[in-house]
Protein backbone atom coordinates (compact mmCIF):
# COMPACT_ATOMS: atom_id res chain seq x y z
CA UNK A 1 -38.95 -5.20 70.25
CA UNK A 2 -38.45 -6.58 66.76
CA UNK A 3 -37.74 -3.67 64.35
CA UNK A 4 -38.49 -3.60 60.38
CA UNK A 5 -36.14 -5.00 57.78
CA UNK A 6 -33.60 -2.37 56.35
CA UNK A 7 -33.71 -1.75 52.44
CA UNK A 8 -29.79 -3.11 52.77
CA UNK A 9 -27.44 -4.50 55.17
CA UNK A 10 -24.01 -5.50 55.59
CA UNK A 11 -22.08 -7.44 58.00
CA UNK A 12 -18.82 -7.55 58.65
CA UNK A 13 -15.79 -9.54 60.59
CA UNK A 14 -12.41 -10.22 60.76
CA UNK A 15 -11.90 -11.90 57.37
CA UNK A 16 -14.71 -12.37 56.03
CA UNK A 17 -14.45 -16.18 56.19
CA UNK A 18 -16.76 -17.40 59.22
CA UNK A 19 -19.39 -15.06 61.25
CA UNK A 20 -20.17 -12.69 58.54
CA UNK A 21 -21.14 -15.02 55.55
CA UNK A 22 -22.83 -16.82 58.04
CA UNK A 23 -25.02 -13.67 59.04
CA UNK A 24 -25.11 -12.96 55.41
CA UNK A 25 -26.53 -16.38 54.45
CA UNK A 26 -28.91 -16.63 57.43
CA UNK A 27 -30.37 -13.11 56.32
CA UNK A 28 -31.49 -13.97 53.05
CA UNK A 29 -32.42 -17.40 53.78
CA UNK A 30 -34.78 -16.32 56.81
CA UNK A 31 -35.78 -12.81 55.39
CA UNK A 32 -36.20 -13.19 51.74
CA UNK A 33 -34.94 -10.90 48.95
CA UNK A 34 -36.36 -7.73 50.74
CA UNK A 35 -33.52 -6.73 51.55
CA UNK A 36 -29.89 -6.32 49.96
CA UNK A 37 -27.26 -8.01 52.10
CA UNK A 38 -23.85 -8.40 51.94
CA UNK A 39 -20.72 -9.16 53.64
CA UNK A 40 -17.09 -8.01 54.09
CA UNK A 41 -13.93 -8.21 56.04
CA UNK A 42 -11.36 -6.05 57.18
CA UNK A 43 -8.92 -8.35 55.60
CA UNK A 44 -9.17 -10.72 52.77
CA UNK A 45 -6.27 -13.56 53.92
CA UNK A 46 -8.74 -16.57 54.21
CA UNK A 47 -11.18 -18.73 52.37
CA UNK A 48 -14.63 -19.51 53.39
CA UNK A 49 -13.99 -22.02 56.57
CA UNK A 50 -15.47 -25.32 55.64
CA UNK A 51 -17.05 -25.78 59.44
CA UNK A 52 -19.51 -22.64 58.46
CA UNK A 53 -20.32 -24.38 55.56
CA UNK A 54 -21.71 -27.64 57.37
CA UNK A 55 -22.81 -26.02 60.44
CA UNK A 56 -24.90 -22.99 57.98
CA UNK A 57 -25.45 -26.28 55.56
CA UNK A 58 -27.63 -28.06 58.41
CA UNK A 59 -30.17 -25.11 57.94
CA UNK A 60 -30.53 -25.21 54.58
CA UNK A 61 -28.12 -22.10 54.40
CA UNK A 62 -25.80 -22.60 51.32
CA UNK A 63 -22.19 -20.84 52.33
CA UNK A 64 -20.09 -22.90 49.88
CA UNK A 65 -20.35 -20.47 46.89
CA UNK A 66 -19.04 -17.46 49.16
CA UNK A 67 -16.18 -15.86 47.86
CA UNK A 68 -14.22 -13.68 51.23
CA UNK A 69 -13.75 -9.80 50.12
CA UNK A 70 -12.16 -7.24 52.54
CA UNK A 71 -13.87 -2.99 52.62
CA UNK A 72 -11.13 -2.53 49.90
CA UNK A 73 -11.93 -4.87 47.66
CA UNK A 74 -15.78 -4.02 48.40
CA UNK A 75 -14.97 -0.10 47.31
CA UNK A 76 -12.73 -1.29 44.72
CA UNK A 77 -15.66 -3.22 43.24
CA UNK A 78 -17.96 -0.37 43.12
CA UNK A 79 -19.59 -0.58 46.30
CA UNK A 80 -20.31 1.71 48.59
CA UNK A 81 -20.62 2.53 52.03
CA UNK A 82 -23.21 4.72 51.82
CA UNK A 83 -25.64 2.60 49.64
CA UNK A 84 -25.97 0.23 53.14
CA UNK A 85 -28.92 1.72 55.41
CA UNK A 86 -27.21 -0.62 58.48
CA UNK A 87 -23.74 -1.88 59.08
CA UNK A 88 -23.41 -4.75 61.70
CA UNK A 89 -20.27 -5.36 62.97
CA UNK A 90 -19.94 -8.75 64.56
CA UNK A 91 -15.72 -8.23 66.22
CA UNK A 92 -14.46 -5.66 67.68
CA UNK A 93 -12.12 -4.82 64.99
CA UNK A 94 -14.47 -5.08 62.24
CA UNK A 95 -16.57 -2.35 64.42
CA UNK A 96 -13.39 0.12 64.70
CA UNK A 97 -13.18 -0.39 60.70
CA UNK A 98 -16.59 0.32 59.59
CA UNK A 99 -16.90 3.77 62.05
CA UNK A 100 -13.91 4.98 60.63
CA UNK A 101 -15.04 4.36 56.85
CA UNK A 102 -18.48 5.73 58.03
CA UNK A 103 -17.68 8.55 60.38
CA UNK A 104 -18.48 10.89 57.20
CA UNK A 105 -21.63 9.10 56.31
CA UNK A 106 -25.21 8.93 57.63
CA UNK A 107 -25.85 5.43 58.27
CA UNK A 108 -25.99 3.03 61.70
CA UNK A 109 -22.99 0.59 62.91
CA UNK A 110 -24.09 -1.78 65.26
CA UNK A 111 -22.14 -3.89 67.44
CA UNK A 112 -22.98 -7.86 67.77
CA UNK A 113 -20.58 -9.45 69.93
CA UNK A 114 -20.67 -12.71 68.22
CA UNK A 115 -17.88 -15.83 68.98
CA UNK A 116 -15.20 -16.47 67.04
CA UNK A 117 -15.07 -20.14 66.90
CA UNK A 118 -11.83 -20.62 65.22
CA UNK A 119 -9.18 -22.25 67.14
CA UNK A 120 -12.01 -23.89 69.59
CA UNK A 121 -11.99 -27.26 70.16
CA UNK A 122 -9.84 -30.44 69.70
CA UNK A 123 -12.08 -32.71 67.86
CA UNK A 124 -14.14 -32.46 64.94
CA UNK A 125 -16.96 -32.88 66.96
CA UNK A 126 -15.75 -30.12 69.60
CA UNK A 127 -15.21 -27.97 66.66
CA UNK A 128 -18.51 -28.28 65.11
CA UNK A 129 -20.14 -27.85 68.68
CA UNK A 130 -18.25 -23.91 68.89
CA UNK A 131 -19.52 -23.26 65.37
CA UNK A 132 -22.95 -24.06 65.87
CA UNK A 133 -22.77 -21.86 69.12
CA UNK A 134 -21.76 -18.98 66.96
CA UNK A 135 -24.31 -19.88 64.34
CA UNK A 136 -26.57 -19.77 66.83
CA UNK A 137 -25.84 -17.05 68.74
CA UNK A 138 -26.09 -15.09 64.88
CA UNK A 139 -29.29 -16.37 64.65
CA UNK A 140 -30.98 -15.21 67.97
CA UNK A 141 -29.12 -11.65 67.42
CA UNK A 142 -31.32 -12.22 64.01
CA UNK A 143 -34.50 -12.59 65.56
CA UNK A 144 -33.89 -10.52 67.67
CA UNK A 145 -33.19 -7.48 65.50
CA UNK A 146 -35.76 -8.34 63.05
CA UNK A 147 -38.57 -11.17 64.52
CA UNK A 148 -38.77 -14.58 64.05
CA UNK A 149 -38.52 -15.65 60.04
CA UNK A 150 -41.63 -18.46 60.30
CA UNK A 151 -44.11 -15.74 61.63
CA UNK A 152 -46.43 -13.07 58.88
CA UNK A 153 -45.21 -9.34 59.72
C-alpha cells in the first residue's frame, strides 16, 4: 500500500557517493518538487562514483552535479535533523547513525536494505550490470513507498 509523499526526506549511506544520491536523484526526478529531498553520508571520503552517474544518467536522472556531504557537514551547514519528516537509511551503518542523531527527535528512520555495488564485478560491463541492480532495486523500494511516478494520485 503506497503511502503519501512526505513534506521532506533524506537518505542516507555510507559516503554519500553511490545509493543515496541515487535515491536522492530518483526522488525528485519521479516525484517532482513536492517534496524536499536530500542526501548525506556518515562519512565524506569519496566523490560521486562515476558508474551512478551513467547508470542514474540512462533515466534521465542527472547525478553529475552532486557534491558527497557527511551528517557533520549537513549540521555544520545549517541543516537539521529535525526539519526531515522521514529519514531512509539505505546500509546498515548509515541506519545506526541516523537513530543515534535522532533518538531525541520525533521523526521516522527507515531501513532499505539496498546493494552496495562497489567492488562488484570485473568488467565494465559486470560493473555497470551491479549498479543498475542497485538502481533498480532503489527504484522499486521507490514505488513501493510512494506509487508508481507515471500514474495521477
Amino acid at each position: 500500500m503506497t503511502q503519501p509523499l512526505p513534506q521532506s526526506v533524506l537518505f542516507c549511506c555510507d559516503h554519500n557517493a553511490v545509493r543515496s544520491p541515487m535515491a536522492e536523484g530518483m526522488m525528485k526526478k519521479f516525484y517532482g518538487t513536492g517534496t524536499y529531498v536530500q542526501s548525506v553520508g556518515v562519512t565524506n571520503d569519496m566523490e560521486i562514483d562515476g558508474f551512478s552517474i551513467a547508470v542514474c544518467a540512462e533515466l534521465g536522472v542527472e547525478l553529475s552535479r552532486h557534491r558527497s556531504r557527511s551528517f557533520d557537514e549537513m549540521e555544520q551547514w545549517g541543516e537539521d535533523l529535525s526539519s526531515f519528516d522521514l529519514v531512509v537509511a539505505l546500509s546498515p551503518a548509515s541506519q545506526r547513525r541516523a537513530l543515534e542523531l535522532t533518538r531525541y527527535y520525533h521523526l521516522d528512520v527507515e531501513y532499505w536494505p539496498i546493494l552496495d555495488p562497489t567492488g562488484l564485478g570485473e568488467t565494465r560491463d559486470a560493473k555497470l550490470e551491479s549498479y543498475r541492480a542497485t538502481r533498480d532495486q532503489i527504484i522499486t523500494r521507490l514505488t513501493e513507498r510512494w506509487g508508481d511516478p507515471r500514474e495521477e494520485p
